[in-house]
C-alpha atoms as a PDB file:
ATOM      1  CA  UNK A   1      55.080  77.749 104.935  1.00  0.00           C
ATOM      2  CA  UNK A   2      55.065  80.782 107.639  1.00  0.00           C
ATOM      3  CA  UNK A   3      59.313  80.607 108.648  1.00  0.00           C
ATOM      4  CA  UNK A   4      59.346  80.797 104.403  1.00  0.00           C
ATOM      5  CA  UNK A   5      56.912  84.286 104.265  1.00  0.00           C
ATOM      6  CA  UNK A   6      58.882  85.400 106.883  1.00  0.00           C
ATOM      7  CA  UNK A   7      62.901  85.266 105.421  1.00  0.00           C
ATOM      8  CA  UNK A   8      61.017  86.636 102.435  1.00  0.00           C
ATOM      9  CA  UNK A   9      59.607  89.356 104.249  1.00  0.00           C
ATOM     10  CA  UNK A  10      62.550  90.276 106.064  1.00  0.00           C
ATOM     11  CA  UNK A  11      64.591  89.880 102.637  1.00  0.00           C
ATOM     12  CA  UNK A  12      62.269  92.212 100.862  1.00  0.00           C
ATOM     13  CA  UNK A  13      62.120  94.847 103.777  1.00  0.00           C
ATOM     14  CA  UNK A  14      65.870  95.638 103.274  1.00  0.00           C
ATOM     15  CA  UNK A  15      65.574  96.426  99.309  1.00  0.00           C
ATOM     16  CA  UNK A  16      64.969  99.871  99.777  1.00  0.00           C
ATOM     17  CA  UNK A  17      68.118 100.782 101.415  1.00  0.00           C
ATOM     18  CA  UNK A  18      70.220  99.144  98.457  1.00  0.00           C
ATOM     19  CA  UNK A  19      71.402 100.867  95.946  1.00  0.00           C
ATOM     20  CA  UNK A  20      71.772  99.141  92.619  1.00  0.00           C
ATOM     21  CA  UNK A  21      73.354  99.528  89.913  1.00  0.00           C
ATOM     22  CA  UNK A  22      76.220  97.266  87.812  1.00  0.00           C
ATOM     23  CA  UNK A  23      79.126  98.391  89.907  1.00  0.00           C
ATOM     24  CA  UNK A  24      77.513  97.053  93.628  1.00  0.00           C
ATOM     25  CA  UNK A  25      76.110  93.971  92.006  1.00  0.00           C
ATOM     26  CA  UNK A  26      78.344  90.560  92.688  1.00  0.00           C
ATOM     27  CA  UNK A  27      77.866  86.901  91.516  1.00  0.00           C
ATOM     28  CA  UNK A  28      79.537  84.354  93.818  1.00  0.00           C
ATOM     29  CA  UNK A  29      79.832  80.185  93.957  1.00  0.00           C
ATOM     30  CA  UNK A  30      81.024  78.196  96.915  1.00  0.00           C
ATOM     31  CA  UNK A  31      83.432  75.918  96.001  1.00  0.00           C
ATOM     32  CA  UNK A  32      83.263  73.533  99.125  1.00  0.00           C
ATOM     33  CA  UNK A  33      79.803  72.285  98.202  1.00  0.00           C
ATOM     34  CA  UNK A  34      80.511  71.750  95.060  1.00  0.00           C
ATOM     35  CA  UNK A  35      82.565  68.973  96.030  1.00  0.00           C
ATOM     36  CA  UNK A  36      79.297  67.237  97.227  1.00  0.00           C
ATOM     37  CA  UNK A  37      77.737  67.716  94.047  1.00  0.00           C
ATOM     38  CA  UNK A  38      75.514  70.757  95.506  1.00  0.00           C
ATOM     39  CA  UNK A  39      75.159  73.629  92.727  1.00  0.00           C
ATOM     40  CA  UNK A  40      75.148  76.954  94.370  1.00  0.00           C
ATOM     41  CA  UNK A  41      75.150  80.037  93.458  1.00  0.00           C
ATOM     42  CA  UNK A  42      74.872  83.423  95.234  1.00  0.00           C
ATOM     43  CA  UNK A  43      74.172  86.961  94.636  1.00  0.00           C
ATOM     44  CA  UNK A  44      75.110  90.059  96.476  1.00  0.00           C
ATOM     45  CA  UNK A  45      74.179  93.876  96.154  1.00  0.00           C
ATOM     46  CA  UNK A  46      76.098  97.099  98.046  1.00  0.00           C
ATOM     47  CA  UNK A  47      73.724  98.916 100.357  1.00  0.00           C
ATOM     48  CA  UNK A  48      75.770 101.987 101.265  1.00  0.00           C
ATOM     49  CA  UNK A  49      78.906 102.443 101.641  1.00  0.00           C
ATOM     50  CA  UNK A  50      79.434  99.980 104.619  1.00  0.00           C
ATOM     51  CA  UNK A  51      76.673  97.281 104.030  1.00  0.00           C
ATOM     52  CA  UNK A  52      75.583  94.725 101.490  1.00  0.00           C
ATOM     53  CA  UNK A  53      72.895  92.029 101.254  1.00  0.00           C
ATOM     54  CA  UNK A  54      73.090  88.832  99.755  1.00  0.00           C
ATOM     55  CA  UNK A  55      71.277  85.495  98.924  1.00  0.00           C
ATOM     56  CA  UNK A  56      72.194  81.738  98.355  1.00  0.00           C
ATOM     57  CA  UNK A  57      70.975  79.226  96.597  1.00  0.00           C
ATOM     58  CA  UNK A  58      71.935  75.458  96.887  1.00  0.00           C
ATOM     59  CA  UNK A  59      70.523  72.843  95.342  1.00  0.00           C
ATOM     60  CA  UNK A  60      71.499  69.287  94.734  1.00  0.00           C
ATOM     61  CA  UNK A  61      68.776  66.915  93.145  1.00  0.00           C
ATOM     62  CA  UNK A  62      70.941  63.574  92.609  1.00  0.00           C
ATOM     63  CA  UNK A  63      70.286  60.202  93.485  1.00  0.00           C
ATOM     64  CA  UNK A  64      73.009  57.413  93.315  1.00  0.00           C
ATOM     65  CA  UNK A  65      73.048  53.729  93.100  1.00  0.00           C
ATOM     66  CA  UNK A  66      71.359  51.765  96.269  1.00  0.00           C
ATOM     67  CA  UNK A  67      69.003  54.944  96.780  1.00  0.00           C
ATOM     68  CA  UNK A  68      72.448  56.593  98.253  1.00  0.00           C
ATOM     69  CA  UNK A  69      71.378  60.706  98.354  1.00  0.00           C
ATOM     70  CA  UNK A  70      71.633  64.203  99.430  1.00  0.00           C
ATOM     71  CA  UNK A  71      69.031  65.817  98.093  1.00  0.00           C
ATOM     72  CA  UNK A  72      68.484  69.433  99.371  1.00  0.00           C
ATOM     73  CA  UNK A  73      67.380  72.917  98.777  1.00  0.00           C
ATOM     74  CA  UNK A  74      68.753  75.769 100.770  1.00  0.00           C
ATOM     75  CA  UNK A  75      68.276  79.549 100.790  1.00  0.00           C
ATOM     76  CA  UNK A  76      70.487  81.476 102.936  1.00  0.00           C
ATOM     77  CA  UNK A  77      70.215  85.135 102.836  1.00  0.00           C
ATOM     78  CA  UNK A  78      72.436  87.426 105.193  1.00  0.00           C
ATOM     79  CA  UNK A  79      72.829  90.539 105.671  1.00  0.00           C
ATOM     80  CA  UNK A  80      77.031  92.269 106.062  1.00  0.00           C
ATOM     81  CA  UNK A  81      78.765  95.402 107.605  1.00  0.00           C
ATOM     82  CA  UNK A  82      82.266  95.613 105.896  1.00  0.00           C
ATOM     83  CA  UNK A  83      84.984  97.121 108.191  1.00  0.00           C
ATOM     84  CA  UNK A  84      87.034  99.212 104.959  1.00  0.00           C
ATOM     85  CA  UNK A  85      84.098  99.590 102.524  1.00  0.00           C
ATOM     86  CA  UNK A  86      82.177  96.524 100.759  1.00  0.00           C
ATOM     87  CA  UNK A  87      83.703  93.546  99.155  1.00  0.00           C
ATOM     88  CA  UNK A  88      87.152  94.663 100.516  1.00  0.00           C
ATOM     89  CA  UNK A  89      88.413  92.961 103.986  1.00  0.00           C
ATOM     90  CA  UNK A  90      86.655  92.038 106.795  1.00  0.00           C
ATOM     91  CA  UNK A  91      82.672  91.640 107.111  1.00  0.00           C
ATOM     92  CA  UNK A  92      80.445  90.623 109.990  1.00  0.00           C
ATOM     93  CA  UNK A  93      76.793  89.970 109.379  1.00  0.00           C
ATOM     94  CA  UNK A  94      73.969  88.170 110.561  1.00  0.00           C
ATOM     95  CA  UNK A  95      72.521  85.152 108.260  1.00  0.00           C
ATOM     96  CA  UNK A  96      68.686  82.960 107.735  1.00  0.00           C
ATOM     97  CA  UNK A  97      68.674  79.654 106.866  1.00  0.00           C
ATOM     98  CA  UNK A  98      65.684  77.833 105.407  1.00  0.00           C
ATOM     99  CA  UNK A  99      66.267  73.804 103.697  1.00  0.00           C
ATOM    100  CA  UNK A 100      64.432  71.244 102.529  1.00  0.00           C
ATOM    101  CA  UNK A 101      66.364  67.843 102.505  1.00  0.00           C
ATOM    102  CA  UNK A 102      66.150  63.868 102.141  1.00  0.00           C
ATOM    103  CA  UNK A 103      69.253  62.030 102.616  1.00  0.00           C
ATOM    104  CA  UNK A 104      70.215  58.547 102.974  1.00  0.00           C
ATOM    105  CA  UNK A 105      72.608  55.667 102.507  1.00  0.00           C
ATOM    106  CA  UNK A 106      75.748  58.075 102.174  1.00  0.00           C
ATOM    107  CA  UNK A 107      78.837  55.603 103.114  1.00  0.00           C
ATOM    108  CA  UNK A 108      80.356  58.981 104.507  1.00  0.00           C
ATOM    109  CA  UNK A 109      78.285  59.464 107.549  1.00  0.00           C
ATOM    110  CA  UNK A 110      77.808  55.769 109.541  1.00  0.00           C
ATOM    111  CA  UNK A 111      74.486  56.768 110.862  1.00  0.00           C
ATOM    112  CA  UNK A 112      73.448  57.615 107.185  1.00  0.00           C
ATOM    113  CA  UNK A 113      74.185  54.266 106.242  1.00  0.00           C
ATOM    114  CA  UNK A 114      71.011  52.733 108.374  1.00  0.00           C
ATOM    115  CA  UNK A 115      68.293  55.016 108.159  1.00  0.00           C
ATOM    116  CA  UNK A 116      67.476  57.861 105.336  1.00  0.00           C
ATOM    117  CA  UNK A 117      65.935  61.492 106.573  1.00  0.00           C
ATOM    118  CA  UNK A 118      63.270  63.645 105.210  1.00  0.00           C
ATOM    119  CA  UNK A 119      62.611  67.573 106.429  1.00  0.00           C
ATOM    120  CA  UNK A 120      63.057  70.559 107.145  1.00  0.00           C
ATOM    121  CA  UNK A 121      65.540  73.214 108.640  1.00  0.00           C
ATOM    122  CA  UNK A 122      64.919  76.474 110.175  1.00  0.00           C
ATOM    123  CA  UNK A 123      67.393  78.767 111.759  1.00  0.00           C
ATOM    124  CA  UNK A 124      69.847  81.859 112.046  1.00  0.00           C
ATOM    125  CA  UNK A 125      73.636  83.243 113.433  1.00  0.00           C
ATOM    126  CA  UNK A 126      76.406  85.526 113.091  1.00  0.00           C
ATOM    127  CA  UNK A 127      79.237  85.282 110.066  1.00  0.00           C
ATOM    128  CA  UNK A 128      82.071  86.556 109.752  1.00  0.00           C
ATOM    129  CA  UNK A 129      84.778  86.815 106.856  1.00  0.00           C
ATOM    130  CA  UNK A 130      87.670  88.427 104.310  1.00  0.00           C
ATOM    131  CA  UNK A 131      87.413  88.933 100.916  1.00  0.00           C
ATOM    132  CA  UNK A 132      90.568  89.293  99.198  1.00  0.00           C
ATOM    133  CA  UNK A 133      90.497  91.065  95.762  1.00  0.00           C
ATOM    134  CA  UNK A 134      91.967  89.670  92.780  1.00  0.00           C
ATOM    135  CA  UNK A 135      91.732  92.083  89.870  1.00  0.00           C
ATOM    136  CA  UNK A 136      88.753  94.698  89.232  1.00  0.00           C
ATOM    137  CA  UNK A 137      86.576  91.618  88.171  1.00  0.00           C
ATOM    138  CA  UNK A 138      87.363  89.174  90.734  1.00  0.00           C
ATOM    139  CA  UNK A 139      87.870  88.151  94.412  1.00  0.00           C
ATOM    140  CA  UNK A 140      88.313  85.057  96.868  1.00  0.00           C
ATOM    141  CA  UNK A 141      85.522  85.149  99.943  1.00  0.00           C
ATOM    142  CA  UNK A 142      86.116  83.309 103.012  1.00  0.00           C
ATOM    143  CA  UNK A 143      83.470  82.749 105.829  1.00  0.00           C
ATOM    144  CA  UNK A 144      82.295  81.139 108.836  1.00  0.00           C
ATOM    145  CA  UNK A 145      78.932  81.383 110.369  1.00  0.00           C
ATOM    146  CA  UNK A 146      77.865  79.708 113.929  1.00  0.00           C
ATOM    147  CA  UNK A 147      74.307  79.733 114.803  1.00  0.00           C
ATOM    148  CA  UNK A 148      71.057  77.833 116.239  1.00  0.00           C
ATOM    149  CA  UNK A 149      69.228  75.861 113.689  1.00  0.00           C
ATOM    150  CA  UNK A 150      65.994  73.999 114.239  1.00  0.00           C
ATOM    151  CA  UNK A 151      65.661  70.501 112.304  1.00  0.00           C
ATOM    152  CA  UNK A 152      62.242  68.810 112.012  1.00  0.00           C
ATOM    153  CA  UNK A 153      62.621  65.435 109.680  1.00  0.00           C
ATOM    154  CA  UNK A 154      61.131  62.097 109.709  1.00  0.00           C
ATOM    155  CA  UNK A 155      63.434  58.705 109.417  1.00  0.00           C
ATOM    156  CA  UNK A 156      62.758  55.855 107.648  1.00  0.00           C
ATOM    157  CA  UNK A 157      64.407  52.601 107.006  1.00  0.00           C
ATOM    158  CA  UNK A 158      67.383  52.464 104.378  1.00  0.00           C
ATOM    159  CA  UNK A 159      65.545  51.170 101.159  1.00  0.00           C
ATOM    160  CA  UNK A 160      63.095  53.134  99.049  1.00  0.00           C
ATOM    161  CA  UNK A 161      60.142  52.417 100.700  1.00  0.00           C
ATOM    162  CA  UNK A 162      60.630  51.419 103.896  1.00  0.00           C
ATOM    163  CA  UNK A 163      58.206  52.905 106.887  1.00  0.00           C
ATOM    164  CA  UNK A 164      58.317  55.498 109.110  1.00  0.00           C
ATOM    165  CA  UNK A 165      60.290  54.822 112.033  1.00  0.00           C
ATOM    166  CA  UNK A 166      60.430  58.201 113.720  1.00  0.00           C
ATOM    167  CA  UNK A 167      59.279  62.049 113.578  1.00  0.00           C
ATOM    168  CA  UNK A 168      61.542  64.204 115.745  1.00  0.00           C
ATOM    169  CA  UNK A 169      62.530  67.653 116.332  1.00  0.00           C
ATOM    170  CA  UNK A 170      66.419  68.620 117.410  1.00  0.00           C
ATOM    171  CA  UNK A 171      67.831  71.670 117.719  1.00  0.00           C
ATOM    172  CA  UNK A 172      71.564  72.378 117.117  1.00  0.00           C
ATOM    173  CA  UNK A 173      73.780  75.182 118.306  1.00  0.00           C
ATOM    174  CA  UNK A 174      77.239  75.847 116.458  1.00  0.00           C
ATOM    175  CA  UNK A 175      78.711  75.819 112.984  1.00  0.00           C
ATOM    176  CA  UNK A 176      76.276  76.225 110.169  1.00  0.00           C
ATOM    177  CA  UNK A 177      78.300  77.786 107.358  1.00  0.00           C
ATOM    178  CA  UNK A 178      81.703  77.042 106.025  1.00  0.00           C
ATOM    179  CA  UNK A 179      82.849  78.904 102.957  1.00  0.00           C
ATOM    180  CA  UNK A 180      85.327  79.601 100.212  1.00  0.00           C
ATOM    181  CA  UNK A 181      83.963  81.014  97.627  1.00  0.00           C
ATOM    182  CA  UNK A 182      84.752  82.800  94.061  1.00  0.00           C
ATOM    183  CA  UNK A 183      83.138  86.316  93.452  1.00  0.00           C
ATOM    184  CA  UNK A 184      82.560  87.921  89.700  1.00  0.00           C
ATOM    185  CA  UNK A 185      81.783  91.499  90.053  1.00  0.00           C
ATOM    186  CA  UNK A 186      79.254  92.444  87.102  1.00  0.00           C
ATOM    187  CA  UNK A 187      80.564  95.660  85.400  1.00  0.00           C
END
């Protein structure tokens, strides 16, 4: 509950340097989750002439046949400095994560298969990116984002139901963010 007060926090302190009005406002979906069955959806705001801030949202609540699942909420705001103004070109910025999942019995990971996962995940990185406009309304976003992430989860057995069989902590350094994503500025 503290790591989620914090991203909050740090969100929230950044507000008053943004600007906003329609014209800095964009609306943006990732299509590669989407292709998990994750809805996302993403919102970012011009702060100056050279920076924006933005926040994600995924979310996928389904459960398949066999108790099969990737269940997950993410939040991922970051914050951007544009290299020929914002939402044209090149971007680096610095990105929070913050997830809740349980996932199990996916035939896609092997490992999956045998045991299902309940947690959390904490962590941060660097992105970078292009975002190539399409008309006044529109644009294409690509991004990558490698960073250290913190995952604290609990494993069970496969089956609804089975026990406990382990509470660990890992971290992970590297990839955390792949992205290709559609952008609707709001006029």
């Amino acid at each position: 509950m503290k790591k989620k007060w914090i991203v909050i926090t740090i969100l929230f302190s950044c507000l008053p340097f943004c600007r906003v009005n329609a014209q800095t406002i964009a609306v943006k979906t990732n299509v590669l989750p989407w292709m998990t069955g994750t809805l996302n959806l993403g919102g970012e705001m011009r702060c100056g002439e050279w920076y924006s801030l933005e926040m994600n949202l995924n979310y996928n609540p389904w459960t398949w046949g066999d108790n099969k699942k990737m269940k997950h909420v993410l939040i991922r705001p970051s914050f951007k400095r544009w290299f020929r103004g914002v939402y044209d070109g090149g971007f680096v910025g610095v990105q929070m994560y913050y997830s809740r999942f349980n996932i199990g019995g996916m035939p896609l990971f092997n490992v999956l298969k045998k045991h299902r996962y309940q947690g959390s995940v904490v962590g941060g990185g660097f992105s970078c990116g292009y975002q190539w406009p399409i008309s006044a309304s529109w644009s294409i976003e690509t991004s990558l984002a490698a960073g250290y992430v913190r995952l604290n989860f609990k494993q069970y057995g496969p089956a609804k139901g089975d026990l406990l069989q382990d509470k660990r902590k890992e971290n992970y350094w590297g990839v955390t963010h792949v992205g290709v994503s559609f952008v609707y500025f709001i006029q």
